[in-house]
C-alpha atoms as a PDB file:
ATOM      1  CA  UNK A   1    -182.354  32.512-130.667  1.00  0.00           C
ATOM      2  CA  UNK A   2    -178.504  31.837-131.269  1.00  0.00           C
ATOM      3  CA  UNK A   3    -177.631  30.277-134.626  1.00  0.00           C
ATOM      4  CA  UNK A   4    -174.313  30.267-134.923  1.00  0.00           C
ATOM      5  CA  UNK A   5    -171.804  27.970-133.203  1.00  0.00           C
ATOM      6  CA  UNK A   6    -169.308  30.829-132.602  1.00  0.00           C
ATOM      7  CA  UNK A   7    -172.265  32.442-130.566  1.00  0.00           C
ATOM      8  CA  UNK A   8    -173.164  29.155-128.656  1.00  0.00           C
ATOM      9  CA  UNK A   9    -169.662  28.611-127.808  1.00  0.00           C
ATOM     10  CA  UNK A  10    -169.411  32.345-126.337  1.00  0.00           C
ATOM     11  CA  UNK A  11    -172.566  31.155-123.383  1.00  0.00           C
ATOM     12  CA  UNK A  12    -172.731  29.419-120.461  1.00  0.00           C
ATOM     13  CA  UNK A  13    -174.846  26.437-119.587  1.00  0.00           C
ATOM     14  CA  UNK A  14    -177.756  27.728-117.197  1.00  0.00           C
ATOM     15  CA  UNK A  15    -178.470  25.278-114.187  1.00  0.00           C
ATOM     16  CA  UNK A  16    -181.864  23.493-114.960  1.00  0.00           C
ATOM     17  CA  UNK A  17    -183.571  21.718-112.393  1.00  0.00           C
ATOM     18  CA  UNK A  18    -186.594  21.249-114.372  1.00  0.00           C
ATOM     19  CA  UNK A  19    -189.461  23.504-114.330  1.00  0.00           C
ATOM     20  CA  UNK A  20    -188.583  25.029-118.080  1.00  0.00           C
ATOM     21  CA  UNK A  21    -190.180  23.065-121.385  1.00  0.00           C
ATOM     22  CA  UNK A  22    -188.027  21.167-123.421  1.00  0.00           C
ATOM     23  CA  UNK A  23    -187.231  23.151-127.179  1.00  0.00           C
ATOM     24  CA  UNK A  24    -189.471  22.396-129.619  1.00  0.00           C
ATOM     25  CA  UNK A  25    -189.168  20.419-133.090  1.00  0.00           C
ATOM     26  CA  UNK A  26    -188.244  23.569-134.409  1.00  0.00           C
ATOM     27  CA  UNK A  27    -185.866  25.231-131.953  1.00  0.00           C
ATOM     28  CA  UNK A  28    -183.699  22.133-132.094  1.00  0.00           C
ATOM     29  CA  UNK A  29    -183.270  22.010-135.837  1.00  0.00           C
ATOM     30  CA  UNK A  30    -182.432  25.534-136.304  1.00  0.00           C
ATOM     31  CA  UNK A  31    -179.938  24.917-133.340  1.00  0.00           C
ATOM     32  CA  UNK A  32    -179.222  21.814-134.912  1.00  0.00           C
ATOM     33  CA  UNK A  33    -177.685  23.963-138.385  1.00  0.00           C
ATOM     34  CA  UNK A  34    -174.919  25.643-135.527  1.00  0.00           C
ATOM     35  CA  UNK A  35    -173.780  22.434-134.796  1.00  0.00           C
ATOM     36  CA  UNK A  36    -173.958  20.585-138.172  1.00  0.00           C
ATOM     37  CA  UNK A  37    -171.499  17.360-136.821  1.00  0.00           C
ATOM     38  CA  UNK A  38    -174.274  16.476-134.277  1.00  0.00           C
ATOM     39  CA  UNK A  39    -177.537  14.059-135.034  1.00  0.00           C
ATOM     40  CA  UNK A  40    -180.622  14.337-133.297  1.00  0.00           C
ATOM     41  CA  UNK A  41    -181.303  10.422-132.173  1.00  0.00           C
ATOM     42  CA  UNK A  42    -184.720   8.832-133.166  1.00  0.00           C
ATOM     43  CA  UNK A  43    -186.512   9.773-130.110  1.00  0.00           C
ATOM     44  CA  UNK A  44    -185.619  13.523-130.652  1.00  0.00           C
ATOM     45  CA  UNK A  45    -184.761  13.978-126.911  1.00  0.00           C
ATOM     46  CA  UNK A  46    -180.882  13.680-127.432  1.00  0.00           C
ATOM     47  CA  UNK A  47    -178.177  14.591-129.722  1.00  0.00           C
ATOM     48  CA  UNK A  48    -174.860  12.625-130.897  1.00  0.00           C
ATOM     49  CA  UNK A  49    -171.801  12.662-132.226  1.00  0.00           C
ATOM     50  CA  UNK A  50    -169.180  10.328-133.282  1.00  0.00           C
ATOM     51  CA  UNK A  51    -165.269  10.152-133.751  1.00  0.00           C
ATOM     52  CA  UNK A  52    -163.060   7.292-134.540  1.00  0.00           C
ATOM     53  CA  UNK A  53    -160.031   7.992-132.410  1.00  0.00           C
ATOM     54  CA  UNK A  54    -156.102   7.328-132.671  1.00  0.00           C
ATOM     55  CA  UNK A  55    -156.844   4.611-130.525  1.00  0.00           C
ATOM     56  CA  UNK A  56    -157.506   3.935-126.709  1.00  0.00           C
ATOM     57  CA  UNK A  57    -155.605   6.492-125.023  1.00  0.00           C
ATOM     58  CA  UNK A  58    -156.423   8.972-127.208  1.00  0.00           C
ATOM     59  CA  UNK A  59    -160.138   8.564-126.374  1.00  0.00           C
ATOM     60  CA  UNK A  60    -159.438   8.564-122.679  1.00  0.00           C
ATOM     61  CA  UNK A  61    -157.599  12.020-123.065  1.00  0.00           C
ATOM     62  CA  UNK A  62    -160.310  13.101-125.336  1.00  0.00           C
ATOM     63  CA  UNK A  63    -163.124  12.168-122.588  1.00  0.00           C
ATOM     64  CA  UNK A  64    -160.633  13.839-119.523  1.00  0.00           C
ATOM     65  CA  UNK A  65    -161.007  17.408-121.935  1.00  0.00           C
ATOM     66  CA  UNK A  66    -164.562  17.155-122.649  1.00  0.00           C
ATOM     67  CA  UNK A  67    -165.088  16.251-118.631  1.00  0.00           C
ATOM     68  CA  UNK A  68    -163.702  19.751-117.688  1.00  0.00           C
ATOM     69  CA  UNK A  69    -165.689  21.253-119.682  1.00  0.00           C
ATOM     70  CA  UNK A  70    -168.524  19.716-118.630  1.00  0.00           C
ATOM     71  CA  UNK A  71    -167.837  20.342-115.194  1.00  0.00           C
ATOM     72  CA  UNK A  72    -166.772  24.419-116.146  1.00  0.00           C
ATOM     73  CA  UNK A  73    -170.475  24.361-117.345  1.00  0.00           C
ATOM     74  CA  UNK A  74    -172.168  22.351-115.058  1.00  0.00           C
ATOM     75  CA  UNK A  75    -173.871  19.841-117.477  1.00  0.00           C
ATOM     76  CA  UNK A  76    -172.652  16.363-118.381  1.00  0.00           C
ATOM     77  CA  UNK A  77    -172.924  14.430-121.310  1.00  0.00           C
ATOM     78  CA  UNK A  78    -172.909  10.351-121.901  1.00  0.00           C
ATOM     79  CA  UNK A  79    -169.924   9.865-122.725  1.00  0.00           C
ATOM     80  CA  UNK A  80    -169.537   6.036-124.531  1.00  0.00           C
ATOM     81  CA  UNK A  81    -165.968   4.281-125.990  1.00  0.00           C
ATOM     82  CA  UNK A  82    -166.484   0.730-127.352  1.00  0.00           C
ATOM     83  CA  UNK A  83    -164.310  -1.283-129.675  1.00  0.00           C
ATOM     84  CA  UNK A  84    -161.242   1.113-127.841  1.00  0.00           C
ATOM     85  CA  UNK A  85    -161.374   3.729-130.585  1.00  0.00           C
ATOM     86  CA  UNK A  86    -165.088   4.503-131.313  1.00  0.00           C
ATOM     87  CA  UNK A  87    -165.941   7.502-129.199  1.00  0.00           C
ATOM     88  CA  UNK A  88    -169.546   8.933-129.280  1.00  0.00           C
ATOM     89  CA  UNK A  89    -171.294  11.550-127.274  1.00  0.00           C
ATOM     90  CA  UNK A  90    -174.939  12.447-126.173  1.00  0.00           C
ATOM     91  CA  UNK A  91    -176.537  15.148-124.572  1.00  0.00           C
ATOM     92  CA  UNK A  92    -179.804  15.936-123.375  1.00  0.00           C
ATOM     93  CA  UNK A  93    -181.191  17.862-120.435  1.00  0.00           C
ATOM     94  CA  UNK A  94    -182.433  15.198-117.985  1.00  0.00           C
ATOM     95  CA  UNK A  95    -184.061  17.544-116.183  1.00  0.00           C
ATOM     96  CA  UNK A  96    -186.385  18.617-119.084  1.00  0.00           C
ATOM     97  CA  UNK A  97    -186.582  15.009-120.111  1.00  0.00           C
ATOM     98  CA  UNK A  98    -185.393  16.679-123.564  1.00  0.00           C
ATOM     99  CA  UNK A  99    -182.934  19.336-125.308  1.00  0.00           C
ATOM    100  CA  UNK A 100    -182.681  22.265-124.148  1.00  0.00           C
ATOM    101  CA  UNK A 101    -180.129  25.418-125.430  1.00  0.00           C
ATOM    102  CA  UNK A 102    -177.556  23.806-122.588  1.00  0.00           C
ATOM    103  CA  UNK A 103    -177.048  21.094-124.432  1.00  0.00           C
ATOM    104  CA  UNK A 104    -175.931  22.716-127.884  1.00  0.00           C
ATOM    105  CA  UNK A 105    -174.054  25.332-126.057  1.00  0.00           C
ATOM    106  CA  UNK A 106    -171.847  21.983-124.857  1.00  0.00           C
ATOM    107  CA  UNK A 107    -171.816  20.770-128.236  1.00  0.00           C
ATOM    108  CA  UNK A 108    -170.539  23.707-129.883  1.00  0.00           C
ATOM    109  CA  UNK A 109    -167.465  23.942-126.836  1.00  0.00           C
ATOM    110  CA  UNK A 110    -166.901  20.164-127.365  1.00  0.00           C
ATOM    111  CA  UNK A 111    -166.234  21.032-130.900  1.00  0.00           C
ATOM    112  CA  UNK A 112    -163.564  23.056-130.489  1.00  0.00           C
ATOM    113  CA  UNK A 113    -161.279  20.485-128.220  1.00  0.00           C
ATOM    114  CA  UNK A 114    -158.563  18.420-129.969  1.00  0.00           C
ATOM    115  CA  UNK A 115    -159.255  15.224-130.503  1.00  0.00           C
ATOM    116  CA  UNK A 116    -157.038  12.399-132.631  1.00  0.00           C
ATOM    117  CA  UNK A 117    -158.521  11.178-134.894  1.00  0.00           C
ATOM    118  CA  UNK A 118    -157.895   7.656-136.651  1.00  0.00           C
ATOM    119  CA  UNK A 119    -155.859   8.728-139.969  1.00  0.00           C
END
């Protein structure tokens, strides 16, 4: 299983269309320690991160970056802006109705793009 985010950031999102089990309790918390910005939400079927940006544009450009990525790998996040500066992200495989490795694989490349941040 990959556990770093260097590795993670090296794959490619698979196409799921279902059919494949979700990761377990386990598999998501060690994949969880390569991507240690991200929180699993209370239902353990998505994970989530947060930024407080610059301010309105700045999240807009940030979202525009993390959508062609998302399209590069063929799997799309919820993306959310609210109070025009509080950016968040989830991911989860609908498919799966769960996480799958797709999902952290994003995480770790949406890690790597600028973003600015509030100072």
């Amino acid at each position: 299983m990959i556990t770093t985010m260097n590795e993670l950031e090296k794959k490619h999102c698979v196409p799921c269309e279902g059919g494949i089990p979700a990761l377990s309790n386990a598999e998501t918390r060690k994949l969880l320690e390569s991507v240690p910005e991200w929180k699993l939400a209370a239902d353990g079927k998505r994970i989530r991160r947060e930024w407080r940006v610059k301010d309105f544009a700045c999240g807009l450009k940030f979202f525009q970056k993390v959508g062609e990525v998302a399209e590069h790998e063929g799997h799309h996040p919820d993306l959310h802006l609210a109070d025009y500066r509080n950016v968040a992200i989830e991911l989860s495989t609908h498919a799966v109705g769960g996480l799958t490795e797709n999902d952290f694989i994003l995480a770790a490349k949406i890690d790597k793009l600028p973003v600015e941040l509030k100072s």
